[in-house]
PDB file of N, CA and C in Angstrom:
ATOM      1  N   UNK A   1      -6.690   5.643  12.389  1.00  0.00           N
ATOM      2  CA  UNK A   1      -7.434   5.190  11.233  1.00  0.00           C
ATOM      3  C   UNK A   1      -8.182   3.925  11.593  1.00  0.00           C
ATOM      4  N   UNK A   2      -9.221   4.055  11.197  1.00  0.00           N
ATOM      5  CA  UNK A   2     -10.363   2.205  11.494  1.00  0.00           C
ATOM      6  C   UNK A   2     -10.109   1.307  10.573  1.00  0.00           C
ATOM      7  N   UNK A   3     -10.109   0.347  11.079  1.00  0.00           N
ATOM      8  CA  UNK A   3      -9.805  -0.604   9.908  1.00  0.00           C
ATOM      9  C   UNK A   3     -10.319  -0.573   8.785  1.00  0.00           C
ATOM     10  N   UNK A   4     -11.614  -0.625   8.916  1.00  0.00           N
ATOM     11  CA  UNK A   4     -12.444  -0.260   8.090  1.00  0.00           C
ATOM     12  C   UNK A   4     -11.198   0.247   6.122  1.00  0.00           C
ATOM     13  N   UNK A   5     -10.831   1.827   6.898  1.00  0.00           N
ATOM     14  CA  UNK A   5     -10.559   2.332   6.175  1.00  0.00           C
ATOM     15  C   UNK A   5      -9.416   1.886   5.449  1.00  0.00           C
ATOM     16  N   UNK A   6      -8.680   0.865   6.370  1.00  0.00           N
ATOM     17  CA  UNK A   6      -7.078   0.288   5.772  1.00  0.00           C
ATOM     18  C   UNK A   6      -7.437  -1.109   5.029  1.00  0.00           C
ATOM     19  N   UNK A   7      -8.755  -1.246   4.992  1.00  0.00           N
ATOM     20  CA  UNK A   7      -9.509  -2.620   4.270  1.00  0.00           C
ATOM     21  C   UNK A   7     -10.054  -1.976   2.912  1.00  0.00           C
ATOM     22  N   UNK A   8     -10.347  -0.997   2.788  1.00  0.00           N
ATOM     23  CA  UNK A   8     -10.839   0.223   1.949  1.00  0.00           C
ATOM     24  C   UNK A   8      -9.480   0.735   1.020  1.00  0.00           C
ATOM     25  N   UNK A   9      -8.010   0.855   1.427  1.00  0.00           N
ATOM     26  CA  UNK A   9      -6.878   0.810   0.783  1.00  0.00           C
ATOM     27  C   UNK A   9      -6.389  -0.305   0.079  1.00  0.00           C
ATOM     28  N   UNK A  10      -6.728  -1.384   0.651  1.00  0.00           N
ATOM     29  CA  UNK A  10      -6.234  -2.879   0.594  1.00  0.00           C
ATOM     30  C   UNK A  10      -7.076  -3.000  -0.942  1.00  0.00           C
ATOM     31  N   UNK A  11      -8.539  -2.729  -0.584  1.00  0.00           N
ATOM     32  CA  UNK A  11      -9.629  -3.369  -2.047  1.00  0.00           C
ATOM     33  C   UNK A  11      -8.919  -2.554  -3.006  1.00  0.00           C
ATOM     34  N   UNK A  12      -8.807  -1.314  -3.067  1.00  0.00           N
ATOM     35  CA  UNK A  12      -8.821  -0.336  -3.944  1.00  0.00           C
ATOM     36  C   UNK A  12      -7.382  -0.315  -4.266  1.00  0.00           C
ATOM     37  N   UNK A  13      -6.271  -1.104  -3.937  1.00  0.00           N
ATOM     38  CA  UNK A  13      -5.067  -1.461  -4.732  1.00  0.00           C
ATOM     39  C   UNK A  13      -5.640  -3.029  -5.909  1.00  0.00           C
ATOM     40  N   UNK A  14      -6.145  -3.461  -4.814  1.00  0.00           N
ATOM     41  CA  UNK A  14      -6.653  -5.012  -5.615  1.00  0.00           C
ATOM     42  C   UNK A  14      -7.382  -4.626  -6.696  1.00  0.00           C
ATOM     43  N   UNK A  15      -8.345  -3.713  -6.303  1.00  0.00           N
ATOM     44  CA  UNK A  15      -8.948  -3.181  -7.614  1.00  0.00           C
ATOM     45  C   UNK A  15      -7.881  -2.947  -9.062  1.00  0.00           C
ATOM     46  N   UNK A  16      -7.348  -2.348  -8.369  1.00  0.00           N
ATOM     47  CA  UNK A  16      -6.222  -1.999  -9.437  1.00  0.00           C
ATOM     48  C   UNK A  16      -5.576  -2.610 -10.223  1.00  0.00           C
ATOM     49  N   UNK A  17      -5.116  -3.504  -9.845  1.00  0.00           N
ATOM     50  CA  UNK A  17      -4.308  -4.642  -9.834  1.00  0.00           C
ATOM     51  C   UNK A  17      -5.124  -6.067 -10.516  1.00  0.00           C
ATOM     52  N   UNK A  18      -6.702  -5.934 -10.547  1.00  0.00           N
ATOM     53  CA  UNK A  18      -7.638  -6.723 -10.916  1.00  0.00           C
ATOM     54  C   UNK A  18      -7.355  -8.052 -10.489  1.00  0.00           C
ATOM     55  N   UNK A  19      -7.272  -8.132  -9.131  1.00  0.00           N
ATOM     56  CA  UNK A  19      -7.349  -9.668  -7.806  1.00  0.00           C
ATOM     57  C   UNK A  19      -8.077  -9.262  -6.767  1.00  0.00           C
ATOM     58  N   UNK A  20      -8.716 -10.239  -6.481  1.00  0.00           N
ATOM     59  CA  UNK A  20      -9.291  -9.848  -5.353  1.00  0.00           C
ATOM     60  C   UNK A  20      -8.951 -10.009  -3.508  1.00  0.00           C
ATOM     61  N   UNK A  21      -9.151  -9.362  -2.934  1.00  0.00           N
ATOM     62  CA  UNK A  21      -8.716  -8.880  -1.785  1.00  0.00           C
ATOM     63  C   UNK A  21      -8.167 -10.329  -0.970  1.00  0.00           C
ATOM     64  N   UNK A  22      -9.105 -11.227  -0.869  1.00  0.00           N
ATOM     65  CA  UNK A  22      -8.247 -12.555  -0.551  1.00  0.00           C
ATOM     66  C   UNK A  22      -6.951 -12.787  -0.985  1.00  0.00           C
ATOM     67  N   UNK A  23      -6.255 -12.196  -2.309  1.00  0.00           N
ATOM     68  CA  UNK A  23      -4.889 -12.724  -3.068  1.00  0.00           C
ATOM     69  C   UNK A  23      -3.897 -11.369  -2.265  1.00  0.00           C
ATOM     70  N   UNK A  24      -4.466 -11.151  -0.977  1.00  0.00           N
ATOM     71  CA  UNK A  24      -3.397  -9.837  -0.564  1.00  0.00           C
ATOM     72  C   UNK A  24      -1.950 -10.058  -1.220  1.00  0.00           C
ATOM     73  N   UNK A  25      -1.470 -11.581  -0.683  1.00  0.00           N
ATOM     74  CA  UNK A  25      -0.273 -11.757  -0.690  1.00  0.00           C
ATOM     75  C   UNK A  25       0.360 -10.998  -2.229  1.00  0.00           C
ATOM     76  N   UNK A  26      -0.702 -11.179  -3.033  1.00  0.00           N
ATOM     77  CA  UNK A  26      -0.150 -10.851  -4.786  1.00  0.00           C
ATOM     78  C   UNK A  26       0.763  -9.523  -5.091  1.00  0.00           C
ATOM     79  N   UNK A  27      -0.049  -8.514  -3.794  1.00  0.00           N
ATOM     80  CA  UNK A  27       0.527  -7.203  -3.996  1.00  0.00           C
ATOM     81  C   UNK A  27       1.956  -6.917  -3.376  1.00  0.00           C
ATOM     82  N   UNK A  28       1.627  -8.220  -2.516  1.00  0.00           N
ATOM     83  CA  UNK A  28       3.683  -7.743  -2.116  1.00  0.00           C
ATOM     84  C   UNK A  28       4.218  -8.563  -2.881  1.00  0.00           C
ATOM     85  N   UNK A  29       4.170  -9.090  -3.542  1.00  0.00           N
ATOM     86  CA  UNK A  29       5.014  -9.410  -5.216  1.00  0.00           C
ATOM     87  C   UNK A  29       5.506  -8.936  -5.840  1.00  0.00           C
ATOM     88  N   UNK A  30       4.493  -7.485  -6.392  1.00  0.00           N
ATOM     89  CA  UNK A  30       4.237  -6.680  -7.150  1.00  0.00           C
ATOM     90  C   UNK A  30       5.221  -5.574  -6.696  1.00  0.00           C
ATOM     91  N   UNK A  31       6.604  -5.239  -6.549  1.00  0.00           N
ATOM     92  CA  UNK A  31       6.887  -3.740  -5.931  1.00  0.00           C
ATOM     93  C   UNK A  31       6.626  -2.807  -6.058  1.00  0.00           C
ATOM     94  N   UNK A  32       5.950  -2.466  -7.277  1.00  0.00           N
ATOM     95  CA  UNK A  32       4.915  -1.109  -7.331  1.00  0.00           C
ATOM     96  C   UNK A  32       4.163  -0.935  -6.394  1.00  0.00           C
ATOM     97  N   UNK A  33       2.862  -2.305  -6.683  1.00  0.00           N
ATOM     98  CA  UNK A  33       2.130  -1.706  -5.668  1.00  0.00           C
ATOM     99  C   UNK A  33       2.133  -2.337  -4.295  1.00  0.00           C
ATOM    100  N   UNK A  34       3.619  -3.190  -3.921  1.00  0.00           N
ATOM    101  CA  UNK A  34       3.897  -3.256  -2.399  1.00  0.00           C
ATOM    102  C   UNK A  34       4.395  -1.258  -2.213  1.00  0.00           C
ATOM    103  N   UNK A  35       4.974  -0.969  -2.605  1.00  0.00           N
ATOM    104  CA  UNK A  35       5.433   0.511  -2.324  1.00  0.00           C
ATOM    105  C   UNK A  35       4.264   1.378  -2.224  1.00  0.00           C
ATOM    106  N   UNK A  36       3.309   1.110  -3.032  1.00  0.00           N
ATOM    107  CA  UNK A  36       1.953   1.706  -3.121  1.00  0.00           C
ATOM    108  C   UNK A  36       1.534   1.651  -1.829  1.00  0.00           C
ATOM    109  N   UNK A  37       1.395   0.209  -1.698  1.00  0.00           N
ATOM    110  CA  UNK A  37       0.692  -0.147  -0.178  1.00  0.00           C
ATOM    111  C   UNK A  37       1.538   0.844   0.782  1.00  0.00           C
ATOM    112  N   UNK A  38       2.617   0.769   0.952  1.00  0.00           N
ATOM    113  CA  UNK A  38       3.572   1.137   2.325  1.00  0.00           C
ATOM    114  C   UNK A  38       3.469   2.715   2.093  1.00  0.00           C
ATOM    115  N   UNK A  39       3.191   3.361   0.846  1.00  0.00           N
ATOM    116  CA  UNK A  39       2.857   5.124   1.050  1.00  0.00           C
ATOM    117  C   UNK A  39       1.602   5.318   1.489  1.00  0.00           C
ATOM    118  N   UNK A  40       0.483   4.675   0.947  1.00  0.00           N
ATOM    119  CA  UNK A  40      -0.917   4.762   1.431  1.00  0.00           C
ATOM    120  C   UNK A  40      -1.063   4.889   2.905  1.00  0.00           C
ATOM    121  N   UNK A  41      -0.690   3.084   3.044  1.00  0.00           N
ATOM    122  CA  UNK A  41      -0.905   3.329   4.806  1.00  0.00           C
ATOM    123  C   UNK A  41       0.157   4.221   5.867  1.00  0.00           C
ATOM    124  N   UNK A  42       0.894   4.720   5.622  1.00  0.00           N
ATOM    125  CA  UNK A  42       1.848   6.115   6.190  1.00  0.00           C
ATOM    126  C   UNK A  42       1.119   7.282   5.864  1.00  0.00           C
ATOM    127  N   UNK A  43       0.709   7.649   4.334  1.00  0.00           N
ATOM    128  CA  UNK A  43      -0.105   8.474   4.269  1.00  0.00           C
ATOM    129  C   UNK A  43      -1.357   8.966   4.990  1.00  0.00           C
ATOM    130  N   UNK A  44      -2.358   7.475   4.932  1.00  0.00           N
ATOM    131  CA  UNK A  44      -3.477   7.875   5.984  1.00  0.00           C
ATOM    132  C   UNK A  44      -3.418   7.204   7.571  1.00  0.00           C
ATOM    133  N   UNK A  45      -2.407   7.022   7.821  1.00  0.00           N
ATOM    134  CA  UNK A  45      -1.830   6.743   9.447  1.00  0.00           C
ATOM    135  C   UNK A  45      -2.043   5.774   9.970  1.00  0.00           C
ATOM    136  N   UNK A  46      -2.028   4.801   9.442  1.00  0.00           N
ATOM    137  CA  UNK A  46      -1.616   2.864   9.427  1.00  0.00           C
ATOM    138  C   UNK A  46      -0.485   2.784  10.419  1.00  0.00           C
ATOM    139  N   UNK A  47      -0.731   2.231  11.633  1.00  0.00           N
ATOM    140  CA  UNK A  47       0.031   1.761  12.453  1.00  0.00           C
ATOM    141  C   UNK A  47       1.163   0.867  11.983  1.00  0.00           C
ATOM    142  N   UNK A  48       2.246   1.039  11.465  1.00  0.00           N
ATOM    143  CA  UNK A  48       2.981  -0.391  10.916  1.00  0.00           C
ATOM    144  C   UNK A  48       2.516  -1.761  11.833  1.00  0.00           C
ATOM    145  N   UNK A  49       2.435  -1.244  13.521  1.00  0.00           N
ATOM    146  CA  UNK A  49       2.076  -2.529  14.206  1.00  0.00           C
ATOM    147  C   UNK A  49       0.781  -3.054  13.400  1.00  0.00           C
ATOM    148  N   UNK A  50       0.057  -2.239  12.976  1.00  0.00           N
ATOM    149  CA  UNK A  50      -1.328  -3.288  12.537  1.00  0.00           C
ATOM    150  C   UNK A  50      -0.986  -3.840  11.493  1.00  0.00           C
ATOM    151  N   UNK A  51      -0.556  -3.442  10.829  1.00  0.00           N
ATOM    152  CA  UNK A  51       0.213  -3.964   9.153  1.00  0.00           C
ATOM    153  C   UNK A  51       0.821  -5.579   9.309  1.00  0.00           C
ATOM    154  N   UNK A  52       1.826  -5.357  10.765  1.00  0.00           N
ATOM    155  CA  UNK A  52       2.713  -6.698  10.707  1.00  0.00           C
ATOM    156  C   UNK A  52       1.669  -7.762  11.364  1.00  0.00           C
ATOM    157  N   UNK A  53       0.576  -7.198  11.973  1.00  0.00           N
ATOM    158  CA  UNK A  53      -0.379  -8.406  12.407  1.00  0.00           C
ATOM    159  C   UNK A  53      -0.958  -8.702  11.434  1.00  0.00           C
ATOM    160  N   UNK A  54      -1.686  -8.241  10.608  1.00  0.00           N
ATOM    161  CA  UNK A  54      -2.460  -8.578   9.575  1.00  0.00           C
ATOM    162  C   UNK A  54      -1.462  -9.598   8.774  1.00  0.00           C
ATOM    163  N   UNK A  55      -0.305  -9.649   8.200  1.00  0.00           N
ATOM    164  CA  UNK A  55       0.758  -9.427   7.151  1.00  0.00           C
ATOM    165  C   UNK A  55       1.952 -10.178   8.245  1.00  0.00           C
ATOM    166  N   UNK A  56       1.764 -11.867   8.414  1.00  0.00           N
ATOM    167  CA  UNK A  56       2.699 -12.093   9.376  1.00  0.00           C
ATOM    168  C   UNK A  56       4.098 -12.355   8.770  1.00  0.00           C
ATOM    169  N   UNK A  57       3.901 -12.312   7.563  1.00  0.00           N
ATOM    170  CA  UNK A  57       5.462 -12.475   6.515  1.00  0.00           C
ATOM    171  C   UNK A  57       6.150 -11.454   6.697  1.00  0.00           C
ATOM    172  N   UNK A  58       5.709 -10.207   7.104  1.00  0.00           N
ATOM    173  CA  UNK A  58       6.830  -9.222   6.864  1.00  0.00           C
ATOM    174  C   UNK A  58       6.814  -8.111   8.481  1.00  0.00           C
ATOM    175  N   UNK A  59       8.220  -7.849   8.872  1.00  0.00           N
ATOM    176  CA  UNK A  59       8.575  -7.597  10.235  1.00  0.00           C
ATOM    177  C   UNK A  59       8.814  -6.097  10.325  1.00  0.00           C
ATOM    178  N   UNK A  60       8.606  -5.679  11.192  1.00  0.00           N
ATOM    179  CA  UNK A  60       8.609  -4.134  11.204  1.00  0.00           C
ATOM    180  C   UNK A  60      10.277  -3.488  10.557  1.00  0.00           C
ATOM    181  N   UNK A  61      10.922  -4.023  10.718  1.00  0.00           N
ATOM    182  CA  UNK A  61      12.490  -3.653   9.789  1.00  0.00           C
ATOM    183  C   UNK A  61      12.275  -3.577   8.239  1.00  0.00           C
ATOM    184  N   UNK A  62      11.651  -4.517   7.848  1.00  0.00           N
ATOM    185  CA  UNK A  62      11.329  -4.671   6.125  1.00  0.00           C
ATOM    186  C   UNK A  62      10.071  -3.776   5.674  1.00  0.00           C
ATOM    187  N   UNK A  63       9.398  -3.324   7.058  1.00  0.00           N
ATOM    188  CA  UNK A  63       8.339  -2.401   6.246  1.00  0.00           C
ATOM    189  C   UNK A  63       8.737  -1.112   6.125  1.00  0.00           C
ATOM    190  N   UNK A  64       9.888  -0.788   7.061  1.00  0.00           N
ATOM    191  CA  UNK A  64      10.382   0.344   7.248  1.00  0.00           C
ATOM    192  C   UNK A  64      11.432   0.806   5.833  1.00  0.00           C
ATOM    193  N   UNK A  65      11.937  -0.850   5.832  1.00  0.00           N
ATOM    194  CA  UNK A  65      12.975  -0.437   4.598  1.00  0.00           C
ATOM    195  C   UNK A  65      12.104  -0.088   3.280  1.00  0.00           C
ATOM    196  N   UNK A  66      11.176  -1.170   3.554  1.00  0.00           N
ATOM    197  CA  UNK A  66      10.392  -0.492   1.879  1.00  0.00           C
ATOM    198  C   UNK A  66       9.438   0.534   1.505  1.00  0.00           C
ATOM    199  N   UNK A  67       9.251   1.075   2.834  1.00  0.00           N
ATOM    200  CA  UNK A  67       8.513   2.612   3.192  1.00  0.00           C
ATOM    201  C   UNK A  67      10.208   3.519   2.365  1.00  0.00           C
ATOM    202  N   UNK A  68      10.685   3.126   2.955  1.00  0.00           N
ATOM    203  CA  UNK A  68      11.778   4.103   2.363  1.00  0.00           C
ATOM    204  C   UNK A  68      12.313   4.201   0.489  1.00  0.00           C
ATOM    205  N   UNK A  69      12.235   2.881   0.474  1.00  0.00           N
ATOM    206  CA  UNK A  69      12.302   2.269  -0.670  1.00  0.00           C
ATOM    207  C   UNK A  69      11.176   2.892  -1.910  1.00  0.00           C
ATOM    208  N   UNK A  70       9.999   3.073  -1.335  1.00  0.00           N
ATOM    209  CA  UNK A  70       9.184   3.759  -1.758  1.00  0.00           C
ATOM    210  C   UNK A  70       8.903   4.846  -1.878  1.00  0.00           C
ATOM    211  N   UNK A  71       9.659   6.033  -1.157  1.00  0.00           N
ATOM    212  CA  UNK A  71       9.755   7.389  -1.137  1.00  0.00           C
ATOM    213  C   UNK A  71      10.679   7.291  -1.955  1.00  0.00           C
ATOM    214  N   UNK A  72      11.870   6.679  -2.276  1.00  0.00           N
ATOM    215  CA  UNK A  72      12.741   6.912  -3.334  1.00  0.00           C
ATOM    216  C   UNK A  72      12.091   6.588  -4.755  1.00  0.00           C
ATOM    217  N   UNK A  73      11.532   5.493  -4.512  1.00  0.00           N
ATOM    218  CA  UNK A  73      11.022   5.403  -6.176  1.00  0.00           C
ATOM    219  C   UNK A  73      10.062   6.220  -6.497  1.00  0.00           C
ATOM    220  N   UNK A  74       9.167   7.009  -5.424  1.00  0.00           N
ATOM    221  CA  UNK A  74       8.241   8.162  -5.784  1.00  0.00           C
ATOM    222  C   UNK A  74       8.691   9.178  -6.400  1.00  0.00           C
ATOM    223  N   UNK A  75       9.965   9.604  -5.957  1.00  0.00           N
ATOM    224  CA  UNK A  75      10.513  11.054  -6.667  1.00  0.00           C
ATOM    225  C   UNK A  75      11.330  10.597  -7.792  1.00  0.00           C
ATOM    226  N   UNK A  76      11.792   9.366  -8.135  1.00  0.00           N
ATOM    227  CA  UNK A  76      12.483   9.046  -9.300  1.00  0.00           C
ATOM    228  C   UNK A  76      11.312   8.627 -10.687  1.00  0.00           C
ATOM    229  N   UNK A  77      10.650   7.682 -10.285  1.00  0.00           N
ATOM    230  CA  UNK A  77       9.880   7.269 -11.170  1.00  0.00           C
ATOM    231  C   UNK A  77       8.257   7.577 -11.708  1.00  0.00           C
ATOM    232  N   UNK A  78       8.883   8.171 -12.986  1.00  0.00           N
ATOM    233  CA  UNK A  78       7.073   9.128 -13.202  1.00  0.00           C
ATOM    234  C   UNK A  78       5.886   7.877 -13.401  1.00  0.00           C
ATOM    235  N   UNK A  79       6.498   6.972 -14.154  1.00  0.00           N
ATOM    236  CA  UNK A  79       5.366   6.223 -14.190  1.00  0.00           C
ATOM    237  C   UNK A  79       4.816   5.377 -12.745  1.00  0.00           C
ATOM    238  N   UNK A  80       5.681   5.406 -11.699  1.00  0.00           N
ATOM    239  CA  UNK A  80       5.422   4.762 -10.427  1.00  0.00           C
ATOM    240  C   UNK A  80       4.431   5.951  -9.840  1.00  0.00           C
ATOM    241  N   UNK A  81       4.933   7.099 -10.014  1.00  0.00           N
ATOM    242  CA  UNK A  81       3.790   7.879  -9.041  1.00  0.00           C
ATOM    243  C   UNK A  81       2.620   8.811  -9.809  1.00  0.00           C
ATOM    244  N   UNK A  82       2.699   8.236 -10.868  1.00  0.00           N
ATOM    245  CA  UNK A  82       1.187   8.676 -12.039  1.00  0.00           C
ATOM    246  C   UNK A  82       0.402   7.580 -11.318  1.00  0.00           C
ATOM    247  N   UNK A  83       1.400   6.099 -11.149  1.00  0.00           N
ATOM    248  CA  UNK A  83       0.150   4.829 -10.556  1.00  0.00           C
ATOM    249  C   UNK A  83      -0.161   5.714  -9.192  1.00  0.00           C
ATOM    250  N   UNK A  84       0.790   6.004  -8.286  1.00  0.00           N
ATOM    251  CA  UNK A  84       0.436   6.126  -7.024  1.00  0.00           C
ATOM    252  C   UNK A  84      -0.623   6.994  -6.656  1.00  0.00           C
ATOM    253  N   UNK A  85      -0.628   8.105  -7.577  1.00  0.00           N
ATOM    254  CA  UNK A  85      -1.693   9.335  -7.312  1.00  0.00           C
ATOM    255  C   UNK A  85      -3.065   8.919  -8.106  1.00  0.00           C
ATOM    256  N   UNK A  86      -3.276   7.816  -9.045  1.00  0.00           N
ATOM    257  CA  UNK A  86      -4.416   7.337  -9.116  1.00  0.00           C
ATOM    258  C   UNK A  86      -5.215   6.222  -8.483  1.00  0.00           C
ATOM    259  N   UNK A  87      -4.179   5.660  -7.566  1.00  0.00           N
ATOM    260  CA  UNK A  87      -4.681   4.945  -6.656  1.00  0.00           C
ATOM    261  C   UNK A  87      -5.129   5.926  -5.325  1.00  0.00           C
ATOM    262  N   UNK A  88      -4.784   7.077  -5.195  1.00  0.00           N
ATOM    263  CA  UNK A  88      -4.424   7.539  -4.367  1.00  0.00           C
ATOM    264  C   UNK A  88      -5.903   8.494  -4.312  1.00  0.00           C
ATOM    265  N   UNK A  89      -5.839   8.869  -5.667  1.00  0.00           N
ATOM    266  CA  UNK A  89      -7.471   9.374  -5.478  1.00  0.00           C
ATOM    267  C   UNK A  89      -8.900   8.722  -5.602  1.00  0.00           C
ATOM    268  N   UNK A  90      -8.415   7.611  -5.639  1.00  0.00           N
ATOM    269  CA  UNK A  90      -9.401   6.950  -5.759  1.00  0.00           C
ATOM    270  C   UNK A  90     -10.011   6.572  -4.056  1.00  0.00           C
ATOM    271  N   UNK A  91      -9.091   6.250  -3.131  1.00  0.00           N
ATOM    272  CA  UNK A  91      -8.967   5.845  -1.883  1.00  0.00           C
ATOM    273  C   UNK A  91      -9.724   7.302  -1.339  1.00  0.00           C
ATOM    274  N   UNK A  92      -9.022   8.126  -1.895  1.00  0.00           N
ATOM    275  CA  UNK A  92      -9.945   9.420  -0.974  1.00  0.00           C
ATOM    276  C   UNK A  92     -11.374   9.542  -1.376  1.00  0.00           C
ATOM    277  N   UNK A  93     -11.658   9.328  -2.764  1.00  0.00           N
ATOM    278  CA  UNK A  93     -12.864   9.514  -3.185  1.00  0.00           C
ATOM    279  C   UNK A  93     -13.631   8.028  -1.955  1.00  0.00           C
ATOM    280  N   UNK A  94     -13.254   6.687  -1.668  1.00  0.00           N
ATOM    281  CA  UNK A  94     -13.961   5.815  -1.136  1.00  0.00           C
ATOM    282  C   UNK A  94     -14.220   6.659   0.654  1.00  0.00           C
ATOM    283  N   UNK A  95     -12.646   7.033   1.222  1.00  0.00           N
ATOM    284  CA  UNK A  95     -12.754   7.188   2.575  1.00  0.00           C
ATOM    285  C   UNK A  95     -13.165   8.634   2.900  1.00  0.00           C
TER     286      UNK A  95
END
């Protein structure tokens, strides 16, 4: 995936979220849409290594746990993955 396109995931959560892309940090606050973030970029094939460079707060163990963390709250929580699949088409409609 080009960056491009994982800068293109990044806006289009912020969008969401109504901050702008400079306030990255806001979305790992947020555990919705930190979980959001961590299905997206697995979804469209985000290197975790590029993730932890960009993102020097968080270490390849904690992205892994909340990649997981996030597949669980996908199949439990309807209102978590009504958000996820409208963020989700929106990203395809950009990339």
């Amino acid at each position: 995936m080009f960056k491009a396109d994982y800068e293109k995931i990044i806006e289009t959560i912020c969008e969401y979220k109504g901050i702008t892309s400079k306030q990255l940090c806001e979305i790992l606050r947020d555990k919705d849409c930190k979980y959001t973030f961590f299905l997206l970029m697995k979804k469209y094939g985000v290197e975790f290594e590029n993730v932890t460079n960009d993102l020097n707060t968080i270490s390849k163990k904690q992205m892994v746990y909340n990649y997981k963390k996030a597949k669980e709250k996908f199949l439990i929580n309807k209102k978590f993955r009504e958000m996820y699949l409208r963020i989700d088409d929106e990203v395809k409609n950009i990339i």
